[in-house]
N, C-alpha and C. Protein backbone atom coordinates (compact mmCIF):
# COMPACT_ATOMS: atom_id res chain seq x y z
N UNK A 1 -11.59 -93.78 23.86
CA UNK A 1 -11.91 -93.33 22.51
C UNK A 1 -10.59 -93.09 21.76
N UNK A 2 -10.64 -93.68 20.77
CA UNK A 2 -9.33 -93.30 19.64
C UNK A 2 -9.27 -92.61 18.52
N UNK A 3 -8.66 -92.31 17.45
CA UNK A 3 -8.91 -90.94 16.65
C UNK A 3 -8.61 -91.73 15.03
N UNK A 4 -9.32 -91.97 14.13
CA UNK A 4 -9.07 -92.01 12.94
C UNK A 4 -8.70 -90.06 12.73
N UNK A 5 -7.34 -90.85 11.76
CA UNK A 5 -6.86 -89.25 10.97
C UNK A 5 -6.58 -88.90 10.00
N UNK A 6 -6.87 -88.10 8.85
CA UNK A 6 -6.69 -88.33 7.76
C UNK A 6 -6.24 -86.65 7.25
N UNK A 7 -4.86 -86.52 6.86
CA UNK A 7 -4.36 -84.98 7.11
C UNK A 7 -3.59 -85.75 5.71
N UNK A 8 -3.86 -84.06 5.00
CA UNK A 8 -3.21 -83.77 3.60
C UNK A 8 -3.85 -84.10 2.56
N UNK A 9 -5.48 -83.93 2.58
CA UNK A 9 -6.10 -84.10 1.58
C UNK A 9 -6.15 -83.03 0.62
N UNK A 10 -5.66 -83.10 -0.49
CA UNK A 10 -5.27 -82.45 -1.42
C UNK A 10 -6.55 -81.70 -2.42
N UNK A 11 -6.97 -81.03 -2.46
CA UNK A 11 -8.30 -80.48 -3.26
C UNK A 11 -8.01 -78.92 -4.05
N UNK A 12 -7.93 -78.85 -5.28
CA UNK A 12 -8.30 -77.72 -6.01
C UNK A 12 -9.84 -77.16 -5.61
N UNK A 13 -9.83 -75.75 -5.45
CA UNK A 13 -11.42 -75.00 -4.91
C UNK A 13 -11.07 -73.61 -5.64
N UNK A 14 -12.58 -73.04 -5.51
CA UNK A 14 -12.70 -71.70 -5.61
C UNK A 14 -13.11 -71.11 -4.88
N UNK A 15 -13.12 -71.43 -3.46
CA UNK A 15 -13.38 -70.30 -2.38
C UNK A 15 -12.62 -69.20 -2.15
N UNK A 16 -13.19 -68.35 -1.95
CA UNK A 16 -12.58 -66.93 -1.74
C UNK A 16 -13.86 -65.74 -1.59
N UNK A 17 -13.62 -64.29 -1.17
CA UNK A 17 -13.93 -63.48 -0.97
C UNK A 17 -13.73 -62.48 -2.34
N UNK A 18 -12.33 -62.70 -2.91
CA UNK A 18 -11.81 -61.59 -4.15
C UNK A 18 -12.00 -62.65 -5.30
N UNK A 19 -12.44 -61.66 -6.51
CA UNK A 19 -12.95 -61.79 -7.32
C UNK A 19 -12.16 -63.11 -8.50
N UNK A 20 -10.71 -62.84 -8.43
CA UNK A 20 -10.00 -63.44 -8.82
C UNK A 20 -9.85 -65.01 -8.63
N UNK A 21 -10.37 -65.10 -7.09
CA UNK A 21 -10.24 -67.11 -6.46
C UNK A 21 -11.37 -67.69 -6.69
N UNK A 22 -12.36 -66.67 -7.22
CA UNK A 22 -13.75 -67.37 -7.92
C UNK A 22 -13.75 -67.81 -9.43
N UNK A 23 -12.54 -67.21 -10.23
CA UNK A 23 -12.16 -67.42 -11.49
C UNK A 23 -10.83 -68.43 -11.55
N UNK A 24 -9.80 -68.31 -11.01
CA UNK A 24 -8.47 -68.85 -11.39
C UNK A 24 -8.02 -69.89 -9.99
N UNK A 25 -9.17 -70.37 -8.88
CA UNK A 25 -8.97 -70.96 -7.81
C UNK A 25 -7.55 -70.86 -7.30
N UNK A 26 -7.81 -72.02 -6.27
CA UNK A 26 -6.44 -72.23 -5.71
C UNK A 26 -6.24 -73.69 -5.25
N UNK A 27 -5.39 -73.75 -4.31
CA UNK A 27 -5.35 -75.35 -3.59
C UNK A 27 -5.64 -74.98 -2.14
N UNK A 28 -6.01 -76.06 -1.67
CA UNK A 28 -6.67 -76.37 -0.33
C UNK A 28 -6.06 -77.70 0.09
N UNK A 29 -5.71 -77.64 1.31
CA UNK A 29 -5.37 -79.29 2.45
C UNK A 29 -6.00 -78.97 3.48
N UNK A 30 -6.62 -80.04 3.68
CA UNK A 30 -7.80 -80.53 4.77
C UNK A 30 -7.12 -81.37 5.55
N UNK A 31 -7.19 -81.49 7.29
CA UNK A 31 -7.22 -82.08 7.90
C UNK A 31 -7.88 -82.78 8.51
N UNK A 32 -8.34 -83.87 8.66
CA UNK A 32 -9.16 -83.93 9.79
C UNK A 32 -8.97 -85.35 10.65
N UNK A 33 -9.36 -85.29 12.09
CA UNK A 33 -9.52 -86.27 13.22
C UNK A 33 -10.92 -86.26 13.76
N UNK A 34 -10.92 -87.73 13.68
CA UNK A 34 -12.22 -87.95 14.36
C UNK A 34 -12.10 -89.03 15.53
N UNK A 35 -12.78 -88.77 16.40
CA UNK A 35 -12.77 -89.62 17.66
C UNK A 35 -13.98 -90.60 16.92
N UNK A 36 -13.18 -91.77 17.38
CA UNK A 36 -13.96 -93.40 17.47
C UNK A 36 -13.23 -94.41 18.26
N UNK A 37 -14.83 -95.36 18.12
CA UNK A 37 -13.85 -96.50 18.98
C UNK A 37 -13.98 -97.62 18.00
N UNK A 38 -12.46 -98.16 17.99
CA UNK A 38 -11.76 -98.83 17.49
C UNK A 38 -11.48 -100.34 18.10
N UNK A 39 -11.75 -100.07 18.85
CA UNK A 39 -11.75 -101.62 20.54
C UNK A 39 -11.87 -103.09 18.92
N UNK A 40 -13.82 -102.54 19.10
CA UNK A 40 -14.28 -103.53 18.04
C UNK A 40 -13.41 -104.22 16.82
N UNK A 41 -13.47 -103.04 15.97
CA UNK A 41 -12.81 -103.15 14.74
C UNK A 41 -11.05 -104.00 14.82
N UNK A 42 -10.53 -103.23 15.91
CA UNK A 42 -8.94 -103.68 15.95
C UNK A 42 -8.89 -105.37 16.05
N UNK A 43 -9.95 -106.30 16.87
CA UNK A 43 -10.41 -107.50 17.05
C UNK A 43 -10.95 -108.24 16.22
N UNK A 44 -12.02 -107.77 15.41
CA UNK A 44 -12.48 -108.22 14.03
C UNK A 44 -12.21 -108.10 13.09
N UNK A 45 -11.22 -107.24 12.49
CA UNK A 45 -10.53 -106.99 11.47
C UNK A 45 -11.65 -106.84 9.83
N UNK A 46 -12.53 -106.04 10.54
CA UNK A 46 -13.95 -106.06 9.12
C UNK A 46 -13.74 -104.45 9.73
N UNK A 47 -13.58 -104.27 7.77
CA UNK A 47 -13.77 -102.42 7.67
C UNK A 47 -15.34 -102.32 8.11
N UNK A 48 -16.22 -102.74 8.57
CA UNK A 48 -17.81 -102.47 8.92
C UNK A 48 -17.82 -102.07 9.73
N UNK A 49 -16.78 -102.51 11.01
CA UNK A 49 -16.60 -102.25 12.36
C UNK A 49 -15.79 -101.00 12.69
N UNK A 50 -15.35 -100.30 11.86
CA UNK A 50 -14.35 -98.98 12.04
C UNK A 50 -14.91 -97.64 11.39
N UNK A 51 -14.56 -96.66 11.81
CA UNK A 51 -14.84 -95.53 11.01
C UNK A 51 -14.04 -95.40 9.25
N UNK A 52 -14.41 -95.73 8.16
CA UNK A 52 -13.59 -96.07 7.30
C UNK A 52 -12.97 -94.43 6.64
N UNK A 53 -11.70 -94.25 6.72
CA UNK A 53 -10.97 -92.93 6.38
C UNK A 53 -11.62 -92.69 4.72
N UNK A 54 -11.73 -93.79 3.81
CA UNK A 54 -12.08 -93.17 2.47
C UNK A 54 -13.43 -92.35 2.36
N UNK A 55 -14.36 -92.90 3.68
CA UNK A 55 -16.01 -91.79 3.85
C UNK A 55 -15.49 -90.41 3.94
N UNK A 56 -14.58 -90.18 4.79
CA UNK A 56 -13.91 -89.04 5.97
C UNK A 56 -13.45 -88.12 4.74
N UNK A 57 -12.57 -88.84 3.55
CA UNK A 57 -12.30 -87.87 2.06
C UNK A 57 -13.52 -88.16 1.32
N UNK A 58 -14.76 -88.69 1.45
CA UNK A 58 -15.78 -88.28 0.46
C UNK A 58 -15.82 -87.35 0.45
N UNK A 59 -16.91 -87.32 2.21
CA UNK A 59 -17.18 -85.96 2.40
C UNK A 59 -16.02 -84.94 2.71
N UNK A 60 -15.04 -84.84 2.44
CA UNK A 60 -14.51 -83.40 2.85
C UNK A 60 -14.28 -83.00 1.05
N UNK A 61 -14.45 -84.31 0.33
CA UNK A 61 -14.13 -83.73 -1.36
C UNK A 61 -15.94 -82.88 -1.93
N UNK A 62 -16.84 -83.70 -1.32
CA UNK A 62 -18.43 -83.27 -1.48
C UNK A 62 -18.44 -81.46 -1.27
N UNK A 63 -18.01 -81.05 0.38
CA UNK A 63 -18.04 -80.19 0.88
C UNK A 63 -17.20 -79.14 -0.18
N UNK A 64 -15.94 -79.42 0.17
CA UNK A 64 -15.15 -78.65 -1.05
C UNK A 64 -15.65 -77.99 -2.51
N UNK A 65 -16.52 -79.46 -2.85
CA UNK A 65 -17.00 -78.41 -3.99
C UNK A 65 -18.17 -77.68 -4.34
N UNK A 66 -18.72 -77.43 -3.34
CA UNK A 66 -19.35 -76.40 -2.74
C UNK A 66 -18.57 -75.25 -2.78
N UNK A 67 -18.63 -74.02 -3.28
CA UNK A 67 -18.24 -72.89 -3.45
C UNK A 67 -18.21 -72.18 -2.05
N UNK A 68 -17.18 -71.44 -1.43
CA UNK A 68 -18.24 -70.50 -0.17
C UNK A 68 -16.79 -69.35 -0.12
N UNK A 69 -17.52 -67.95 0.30
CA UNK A 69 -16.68 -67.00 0.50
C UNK A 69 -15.42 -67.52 1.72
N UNK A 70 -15.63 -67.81 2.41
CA UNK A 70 -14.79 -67.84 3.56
C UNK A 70 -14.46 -69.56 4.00
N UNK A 71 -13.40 -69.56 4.30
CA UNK A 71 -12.83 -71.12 4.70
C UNK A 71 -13.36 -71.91 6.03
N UNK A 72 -13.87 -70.84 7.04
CA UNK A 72 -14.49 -71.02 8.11
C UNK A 72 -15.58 -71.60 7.76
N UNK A 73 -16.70 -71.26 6.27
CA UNK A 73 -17.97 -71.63 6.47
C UNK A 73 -18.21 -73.40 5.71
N UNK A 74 -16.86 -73.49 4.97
CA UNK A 74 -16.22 -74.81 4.09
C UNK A 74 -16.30 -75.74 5.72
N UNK A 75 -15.31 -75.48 6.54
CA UNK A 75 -14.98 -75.83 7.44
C UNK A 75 -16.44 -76.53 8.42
N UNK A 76 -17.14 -75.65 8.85
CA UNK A 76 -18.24 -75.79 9.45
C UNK A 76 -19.23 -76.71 8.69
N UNK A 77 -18.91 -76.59 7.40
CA UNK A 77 -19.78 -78.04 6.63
C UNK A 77 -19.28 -79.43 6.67
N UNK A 78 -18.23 -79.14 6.87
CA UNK A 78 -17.63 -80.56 6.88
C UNK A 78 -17.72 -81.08 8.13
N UNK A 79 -17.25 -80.34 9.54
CA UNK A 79 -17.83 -80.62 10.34
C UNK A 79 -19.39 -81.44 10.07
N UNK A 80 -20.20 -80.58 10.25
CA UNK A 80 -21.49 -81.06 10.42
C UNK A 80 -21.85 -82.16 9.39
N UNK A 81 -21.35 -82.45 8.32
CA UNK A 81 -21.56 -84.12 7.21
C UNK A 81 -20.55 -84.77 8.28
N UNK A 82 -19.61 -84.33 8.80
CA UNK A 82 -19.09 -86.02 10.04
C UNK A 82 -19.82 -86.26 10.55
N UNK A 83 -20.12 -85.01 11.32
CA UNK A 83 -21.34 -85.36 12.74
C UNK A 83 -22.36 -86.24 12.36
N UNK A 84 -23.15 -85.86 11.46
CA UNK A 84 -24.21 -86.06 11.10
C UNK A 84 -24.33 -87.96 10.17
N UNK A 85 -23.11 -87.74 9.21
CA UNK A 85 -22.94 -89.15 8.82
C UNK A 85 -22.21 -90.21 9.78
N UNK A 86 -20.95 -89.78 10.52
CA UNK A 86 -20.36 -91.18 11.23
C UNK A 86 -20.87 -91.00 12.71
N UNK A 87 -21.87 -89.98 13.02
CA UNK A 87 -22.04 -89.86 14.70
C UNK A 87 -20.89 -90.41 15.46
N UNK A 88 -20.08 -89.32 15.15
CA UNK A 88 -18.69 -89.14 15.78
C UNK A 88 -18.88 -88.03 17.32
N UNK A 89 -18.48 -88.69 18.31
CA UNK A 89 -19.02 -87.26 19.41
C UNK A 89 -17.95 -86.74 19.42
N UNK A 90 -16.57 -86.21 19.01
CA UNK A 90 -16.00 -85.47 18.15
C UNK A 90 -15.03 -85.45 17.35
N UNK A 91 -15.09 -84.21 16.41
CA UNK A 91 -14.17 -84.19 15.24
C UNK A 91 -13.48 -82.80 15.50
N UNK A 92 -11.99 -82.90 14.74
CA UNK A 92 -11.35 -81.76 14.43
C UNK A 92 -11.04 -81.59 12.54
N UNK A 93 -11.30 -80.00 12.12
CA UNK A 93 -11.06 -80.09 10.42
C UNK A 93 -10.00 -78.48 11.11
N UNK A 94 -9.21 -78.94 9.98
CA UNK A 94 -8.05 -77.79 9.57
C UNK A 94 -8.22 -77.63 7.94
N UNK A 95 -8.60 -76.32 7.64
CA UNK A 95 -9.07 -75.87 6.37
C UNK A 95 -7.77 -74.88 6.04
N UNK A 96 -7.05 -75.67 5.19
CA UNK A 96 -5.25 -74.83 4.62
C UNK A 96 -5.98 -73.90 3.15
N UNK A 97 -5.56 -72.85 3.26
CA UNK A 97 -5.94 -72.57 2.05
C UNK A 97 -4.38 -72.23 1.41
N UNK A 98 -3.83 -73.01 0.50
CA UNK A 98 -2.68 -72.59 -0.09
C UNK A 98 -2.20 -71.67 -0.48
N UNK A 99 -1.08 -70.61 -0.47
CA UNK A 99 -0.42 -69.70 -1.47
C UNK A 99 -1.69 -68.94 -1.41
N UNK A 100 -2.34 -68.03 -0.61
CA UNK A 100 -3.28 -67.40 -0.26
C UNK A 100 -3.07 -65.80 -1.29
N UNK A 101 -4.32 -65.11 -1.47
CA UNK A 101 -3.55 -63.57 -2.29
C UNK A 101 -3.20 -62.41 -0.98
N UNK A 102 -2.37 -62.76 -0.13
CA UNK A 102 -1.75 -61.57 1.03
C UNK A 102 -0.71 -60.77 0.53
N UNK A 103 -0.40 -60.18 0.61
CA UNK A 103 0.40 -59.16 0.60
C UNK A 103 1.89 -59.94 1.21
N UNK A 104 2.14 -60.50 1.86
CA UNK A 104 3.10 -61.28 2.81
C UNK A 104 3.44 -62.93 2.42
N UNK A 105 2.84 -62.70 1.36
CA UNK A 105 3.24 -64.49 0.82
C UNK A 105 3.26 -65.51 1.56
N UNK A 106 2.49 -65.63 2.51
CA UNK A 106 2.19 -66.86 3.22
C UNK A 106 2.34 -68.07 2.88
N UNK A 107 2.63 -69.46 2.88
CA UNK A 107 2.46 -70.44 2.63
C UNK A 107 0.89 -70.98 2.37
N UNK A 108 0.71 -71.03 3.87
CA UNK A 108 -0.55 -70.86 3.77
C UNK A 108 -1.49 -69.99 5.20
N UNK A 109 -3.03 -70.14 4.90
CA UNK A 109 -3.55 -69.35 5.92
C UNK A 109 -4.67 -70.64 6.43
N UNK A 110 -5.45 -70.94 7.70
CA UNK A 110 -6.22 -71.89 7.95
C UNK A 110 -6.83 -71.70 8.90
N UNK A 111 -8.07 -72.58 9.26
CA UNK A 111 -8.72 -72.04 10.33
C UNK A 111 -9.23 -73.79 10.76
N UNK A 112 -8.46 -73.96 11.85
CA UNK A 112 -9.13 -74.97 12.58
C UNK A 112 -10.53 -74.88 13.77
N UNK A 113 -11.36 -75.96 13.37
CA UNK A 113 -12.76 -75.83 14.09
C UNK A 113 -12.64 -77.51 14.53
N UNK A 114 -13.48 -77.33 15.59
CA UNK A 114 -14.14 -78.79 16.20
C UNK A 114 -15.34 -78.59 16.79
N UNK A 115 -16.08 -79.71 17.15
CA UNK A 115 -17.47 -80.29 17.98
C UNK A 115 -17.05 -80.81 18.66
């Protein structure tokens, strides 16, 4: 099994918990890897035969704009539209939330999940 990957997807959101990231958002980078097999595709050279990376940023742009308090529950959706659309038996998403409001100026804060 081999991994389509598609890291640094760039998305403006308004997720948050404080009142402020529901009004004046922020930025978000998405990661994600998905296990497929590639055997086929690498031989036939037809995007039909591969997991195609531009589905992989539909859905993580679909999910995104979906509103949700917490980055974990963003996260867990996107998961489940892979699962569910490329029947991938598994994926990894890294949910960056940029320039976060901490006290400690973080770069950023994120929460990686997989199936």
């Amino acid at each position: 099994m081999e991994t389509v990957s598609v890291h640094g997807i760039k998305i403006f959101g308004y997720h948050g918990c404080m009142p402020e990231e529901e009004l004046i958002g922020t930025w978000f980078e998405i990661d994600v890897d998905v296990a497929a097999d590639l055997a086929h595709a690498s031989h036939t050279d037809n995007i039909a035969d591969t997991t195609n990376y531009v589905t992989i940023v539909e859905i993580v742009r679909r999910e995104m704009a979906i509103r949700s308090n917490l980055i974990e529950h963003v996260g867990r959706r996107i998961l489940e539209a892979i699962k569910s659309e490329l029947r991938s038996p598994t994926a990894t998403v890294v949910v960056k939330k940029l320039n976060p409001p901490v006290a400690a100026e973080p770069d950023y804060v994120s929460v990686r999940m997989s199936y």
